[in-house]
C-alpha atoms as a PDB file:
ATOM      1  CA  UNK A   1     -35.165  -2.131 -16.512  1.00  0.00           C
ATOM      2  CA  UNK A   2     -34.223  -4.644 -19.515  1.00  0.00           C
ATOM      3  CA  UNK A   3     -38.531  -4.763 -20.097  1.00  0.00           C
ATOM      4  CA  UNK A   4     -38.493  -0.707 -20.242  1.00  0.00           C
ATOM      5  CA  UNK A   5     -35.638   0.139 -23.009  1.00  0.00           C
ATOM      6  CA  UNK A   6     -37.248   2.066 -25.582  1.00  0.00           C
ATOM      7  CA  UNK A   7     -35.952  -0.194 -28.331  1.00  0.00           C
ATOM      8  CA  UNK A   8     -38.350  -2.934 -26.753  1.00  0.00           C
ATOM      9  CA  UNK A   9     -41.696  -2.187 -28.380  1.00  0.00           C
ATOM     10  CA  UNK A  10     -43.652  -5.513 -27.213  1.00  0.00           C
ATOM     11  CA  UNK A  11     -42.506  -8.839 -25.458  1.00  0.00           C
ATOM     12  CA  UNK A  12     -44.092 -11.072 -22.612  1.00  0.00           C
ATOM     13  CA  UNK A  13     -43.805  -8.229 -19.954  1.00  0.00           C
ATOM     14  CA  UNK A  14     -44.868  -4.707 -22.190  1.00  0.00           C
ATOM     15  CA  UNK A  15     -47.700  -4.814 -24.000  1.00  0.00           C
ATOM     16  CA  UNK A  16     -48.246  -2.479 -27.915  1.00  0.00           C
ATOM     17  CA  UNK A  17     -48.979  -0.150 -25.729  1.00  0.00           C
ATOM     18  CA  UNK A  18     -46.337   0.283 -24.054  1.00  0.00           C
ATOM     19  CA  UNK A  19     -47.346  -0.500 -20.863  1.00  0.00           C
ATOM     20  CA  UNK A  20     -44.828  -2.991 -18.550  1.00  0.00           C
ATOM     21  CA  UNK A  21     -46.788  -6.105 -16.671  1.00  0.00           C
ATOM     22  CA  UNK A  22     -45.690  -9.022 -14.490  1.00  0.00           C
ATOM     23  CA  UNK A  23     -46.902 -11.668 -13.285  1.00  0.00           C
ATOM     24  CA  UNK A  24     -46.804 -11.367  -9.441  1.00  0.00           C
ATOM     25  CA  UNK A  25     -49.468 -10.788  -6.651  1.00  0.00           C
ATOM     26  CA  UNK A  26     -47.519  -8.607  -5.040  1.00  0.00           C
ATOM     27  CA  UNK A  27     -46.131  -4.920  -5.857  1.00  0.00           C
ATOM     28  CA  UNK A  28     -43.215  -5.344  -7.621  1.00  0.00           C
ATOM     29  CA  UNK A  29     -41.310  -2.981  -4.665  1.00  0.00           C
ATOM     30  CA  UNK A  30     -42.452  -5.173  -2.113  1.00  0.00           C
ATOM     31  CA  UNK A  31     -40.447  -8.172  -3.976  1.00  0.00           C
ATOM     32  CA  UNK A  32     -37.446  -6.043  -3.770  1.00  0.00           C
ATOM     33  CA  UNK A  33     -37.039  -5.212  -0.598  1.00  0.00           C
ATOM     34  CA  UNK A  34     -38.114  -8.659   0.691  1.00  0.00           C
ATOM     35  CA  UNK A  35     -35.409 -10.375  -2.032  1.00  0.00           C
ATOM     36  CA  UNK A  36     -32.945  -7.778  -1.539  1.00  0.00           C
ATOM     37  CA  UNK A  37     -31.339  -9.275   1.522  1.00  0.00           C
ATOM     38  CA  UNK A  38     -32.706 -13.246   2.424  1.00  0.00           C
ATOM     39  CA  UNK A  39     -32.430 -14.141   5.489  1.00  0.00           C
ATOM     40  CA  UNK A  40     -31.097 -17.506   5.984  1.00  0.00           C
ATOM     41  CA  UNK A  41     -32.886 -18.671   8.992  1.00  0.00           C
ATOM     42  CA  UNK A  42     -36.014 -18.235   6.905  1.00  0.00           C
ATOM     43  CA  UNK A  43     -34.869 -21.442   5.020  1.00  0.00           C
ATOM     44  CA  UNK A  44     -33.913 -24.834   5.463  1.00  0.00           C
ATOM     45  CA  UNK A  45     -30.749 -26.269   4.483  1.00  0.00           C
ATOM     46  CA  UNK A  46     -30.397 -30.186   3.459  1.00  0.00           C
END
């Protein structure tokens, strides 16, 4: 949301157009759900 305030006219992620990129191969609500709740076993603890 921080990349799409109005009073941000161009940085890394929004473009003089306007328009809002990232850099990620997947779509950005696929990230969220998968990051929205980890699962633990998933990982591996040291």
């Amino acid at each position: 949301m921080v990349w799409s305030h109005w009073s941000i006219r161009h940085s890394h992620f929004k473009n003089g157009n306007g328009e809002i990129f990232t850099l990620s191969p997947w779509p950005i609500h696929n990230y969220q759900q998968w990051t929205k709740r980890p699962d633990p076993q998933d990982y591996v603890f040291t």
